[in-house]
C-alpha atoms as a PDB file:
ATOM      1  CA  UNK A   1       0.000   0.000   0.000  1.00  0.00           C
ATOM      2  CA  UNK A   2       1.080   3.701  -0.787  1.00  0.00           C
ATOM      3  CA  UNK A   3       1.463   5.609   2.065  1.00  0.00           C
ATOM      4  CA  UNK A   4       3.408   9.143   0.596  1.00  0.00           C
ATOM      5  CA  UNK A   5       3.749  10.475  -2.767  1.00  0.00           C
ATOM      6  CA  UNK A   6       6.877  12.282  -3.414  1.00  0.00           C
ATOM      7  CA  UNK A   7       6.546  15.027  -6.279  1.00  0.00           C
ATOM      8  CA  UNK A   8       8.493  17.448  -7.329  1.00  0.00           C
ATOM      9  CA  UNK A   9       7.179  21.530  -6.928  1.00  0.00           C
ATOM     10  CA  UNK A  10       5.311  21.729  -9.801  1.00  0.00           C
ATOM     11  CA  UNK A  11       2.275  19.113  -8.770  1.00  0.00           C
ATOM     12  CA  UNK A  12       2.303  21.833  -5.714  1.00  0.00           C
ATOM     13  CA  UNK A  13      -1.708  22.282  -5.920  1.00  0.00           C
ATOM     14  CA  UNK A  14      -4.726  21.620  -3.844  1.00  0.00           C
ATOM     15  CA  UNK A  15      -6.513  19.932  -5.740  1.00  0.00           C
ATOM     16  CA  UNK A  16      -3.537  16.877  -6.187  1.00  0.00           C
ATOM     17  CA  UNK A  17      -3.214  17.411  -2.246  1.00  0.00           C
ATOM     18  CA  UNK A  18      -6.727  16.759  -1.753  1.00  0.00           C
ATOM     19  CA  UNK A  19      -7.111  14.029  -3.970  1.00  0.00           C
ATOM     20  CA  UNK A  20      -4.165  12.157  -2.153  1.00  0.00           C
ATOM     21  CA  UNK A  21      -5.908  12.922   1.067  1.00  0.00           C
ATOM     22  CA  UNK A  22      -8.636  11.511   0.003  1.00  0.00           C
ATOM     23  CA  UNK A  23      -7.260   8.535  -0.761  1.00  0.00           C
ATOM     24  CA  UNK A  24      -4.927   8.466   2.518  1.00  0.00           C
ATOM     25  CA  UNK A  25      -1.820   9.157   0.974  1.00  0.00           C
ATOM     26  CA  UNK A  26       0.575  11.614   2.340  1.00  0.00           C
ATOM     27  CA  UNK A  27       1.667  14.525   0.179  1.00  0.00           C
ATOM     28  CA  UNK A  28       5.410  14.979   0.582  1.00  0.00           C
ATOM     29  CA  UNK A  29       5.523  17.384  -2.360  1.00  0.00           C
ATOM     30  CA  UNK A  30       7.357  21.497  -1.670  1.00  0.00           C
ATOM     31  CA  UNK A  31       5.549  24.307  -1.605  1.00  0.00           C
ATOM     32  CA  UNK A  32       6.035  26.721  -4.657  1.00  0.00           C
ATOM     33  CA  UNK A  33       7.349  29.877  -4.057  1.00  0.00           C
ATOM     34  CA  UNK A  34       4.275  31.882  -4.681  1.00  0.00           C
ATOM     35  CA  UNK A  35       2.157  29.731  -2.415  1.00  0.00           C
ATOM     36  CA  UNK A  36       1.037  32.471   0.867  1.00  0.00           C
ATOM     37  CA  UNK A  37       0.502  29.472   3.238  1.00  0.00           C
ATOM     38  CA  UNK A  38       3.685  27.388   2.756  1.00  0.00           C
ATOM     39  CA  UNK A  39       2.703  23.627   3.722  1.00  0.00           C
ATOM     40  CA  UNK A  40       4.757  21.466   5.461  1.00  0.00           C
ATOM     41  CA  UNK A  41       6.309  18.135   3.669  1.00  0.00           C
ATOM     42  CA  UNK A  42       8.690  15.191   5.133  1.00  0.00           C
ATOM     43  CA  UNK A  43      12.306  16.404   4.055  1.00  0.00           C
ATOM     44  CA  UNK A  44      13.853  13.137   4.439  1.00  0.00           C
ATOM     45  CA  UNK A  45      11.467  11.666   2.617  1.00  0.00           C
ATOM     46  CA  UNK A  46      11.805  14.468  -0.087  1.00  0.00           C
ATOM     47  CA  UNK A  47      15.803  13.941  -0.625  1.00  0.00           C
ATOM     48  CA  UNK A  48      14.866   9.899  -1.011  1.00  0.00           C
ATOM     49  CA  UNK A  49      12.749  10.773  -4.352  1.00  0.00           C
ATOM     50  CA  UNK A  50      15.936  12.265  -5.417  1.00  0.00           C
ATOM     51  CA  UNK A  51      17.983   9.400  -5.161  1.00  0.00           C
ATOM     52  CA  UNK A  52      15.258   7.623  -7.170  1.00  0.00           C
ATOM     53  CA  UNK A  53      15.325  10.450 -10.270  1.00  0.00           C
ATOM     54  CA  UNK A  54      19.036  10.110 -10.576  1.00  0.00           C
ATOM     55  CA  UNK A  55      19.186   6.476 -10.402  1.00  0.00           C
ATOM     56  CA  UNK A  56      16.213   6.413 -13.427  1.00  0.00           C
ATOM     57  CA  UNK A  57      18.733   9.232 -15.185  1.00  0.00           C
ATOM     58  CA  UNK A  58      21.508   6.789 -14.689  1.00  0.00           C
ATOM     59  CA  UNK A  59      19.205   3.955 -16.903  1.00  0.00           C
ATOM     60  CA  UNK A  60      18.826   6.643 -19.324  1.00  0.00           C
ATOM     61  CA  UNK A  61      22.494   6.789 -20.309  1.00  0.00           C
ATOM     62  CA  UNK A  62      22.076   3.652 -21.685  1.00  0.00           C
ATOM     63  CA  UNK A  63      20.777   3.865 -25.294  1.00  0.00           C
ATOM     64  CA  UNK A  64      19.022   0.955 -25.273  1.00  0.00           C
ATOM     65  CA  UNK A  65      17.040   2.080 -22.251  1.00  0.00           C
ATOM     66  CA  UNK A  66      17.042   5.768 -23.502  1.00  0.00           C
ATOM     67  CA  UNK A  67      15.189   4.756 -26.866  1.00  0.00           C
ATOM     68  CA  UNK A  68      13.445   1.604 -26.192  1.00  0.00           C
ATOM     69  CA  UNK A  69      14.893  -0.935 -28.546  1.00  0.00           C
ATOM     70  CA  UNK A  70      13.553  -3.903 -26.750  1.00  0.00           C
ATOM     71  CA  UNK A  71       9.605  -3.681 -28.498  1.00  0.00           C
ATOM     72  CA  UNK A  72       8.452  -6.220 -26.328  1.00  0.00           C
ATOM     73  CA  UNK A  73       7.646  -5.685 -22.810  1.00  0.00           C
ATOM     74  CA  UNK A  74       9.764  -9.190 -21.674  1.00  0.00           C
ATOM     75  CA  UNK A  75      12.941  -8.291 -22.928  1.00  0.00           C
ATOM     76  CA  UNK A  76      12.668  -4.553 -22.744  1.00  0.00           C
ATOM     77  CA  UNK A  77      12.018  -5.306 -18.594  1.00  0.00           C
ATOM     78  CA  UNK A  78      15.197  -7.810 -18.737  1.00  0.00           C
ATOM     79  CA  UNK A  79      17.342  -4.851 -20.276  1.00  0.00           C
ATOM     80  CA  UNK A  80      16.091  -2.664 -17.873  1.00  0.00           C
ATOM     81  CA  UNK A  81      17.270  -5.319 -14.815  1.00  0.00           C
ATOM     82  CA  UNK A  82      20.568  -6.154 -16.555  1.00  0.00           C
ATOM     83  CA  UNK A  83      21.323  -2.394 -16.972  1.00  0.00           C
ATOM     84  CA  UNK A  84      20.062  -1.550 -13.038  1.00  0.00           C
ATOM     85  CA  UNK A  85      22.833  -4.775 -11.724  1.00  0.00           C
ATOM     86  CA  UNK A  86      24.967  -3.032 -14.065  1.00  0.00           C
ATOM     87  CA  UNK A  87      24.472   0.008 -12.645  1.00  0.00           C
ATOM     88  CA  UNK A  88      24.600  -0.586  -8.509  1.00  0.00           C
ATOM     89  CA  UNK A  89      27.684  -2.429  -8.961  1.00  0.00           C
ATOM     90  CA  UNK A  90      29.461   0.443 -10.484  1.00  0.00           C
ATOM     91  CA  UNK A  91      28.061   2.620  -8.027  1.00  0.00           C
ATOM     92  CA  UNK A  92      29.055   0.486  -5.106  1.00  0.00           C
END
């Protein structure tokens, strides 16, 4: 089960905050700058989407991730593991 939705500042709106609320999720999304109420958000939770984005940029250097050569879903999900071992064993 979902319990928080990290976003990024630009899904900074009531109406996504609401709808997340609704469904018992917990917004961990930044206020934008022109918001007059800032709302409060779990920071360490924040700087863990982060990790996530680079690590998906990271699959994106790979060309065959980038543009999707594998048409089929099977071996376009087995490129996607092979590259992500690749990938946290360099990093390690």
């Amino acid at each position: 089960m979902v319990t928080a939705v990290a976003a990024d500042k630009a899904y900074d709106s009531d109406a996504i905050r609401e709808t997340l609320a609704v469904d018992g999720i917990e917004p961990v999304i930044p206020s934008r700058a022109g918001r007059r109420e800032p709302k409060a958000y779990d920071r360490d939770t924040y700087k863990q989407r982060n990790r996530v984005e680079r690590f998906f940029n990271k699959l994106k250097d790979f060309r065959g991730i980038a543009t999707r050569y594998g048409k089929l879903a099977a071996s376009f999900l087995a490129m996607v593991q092979l590259v992500a071992a690749f990938v946290f064993v360099r990093n390690s």
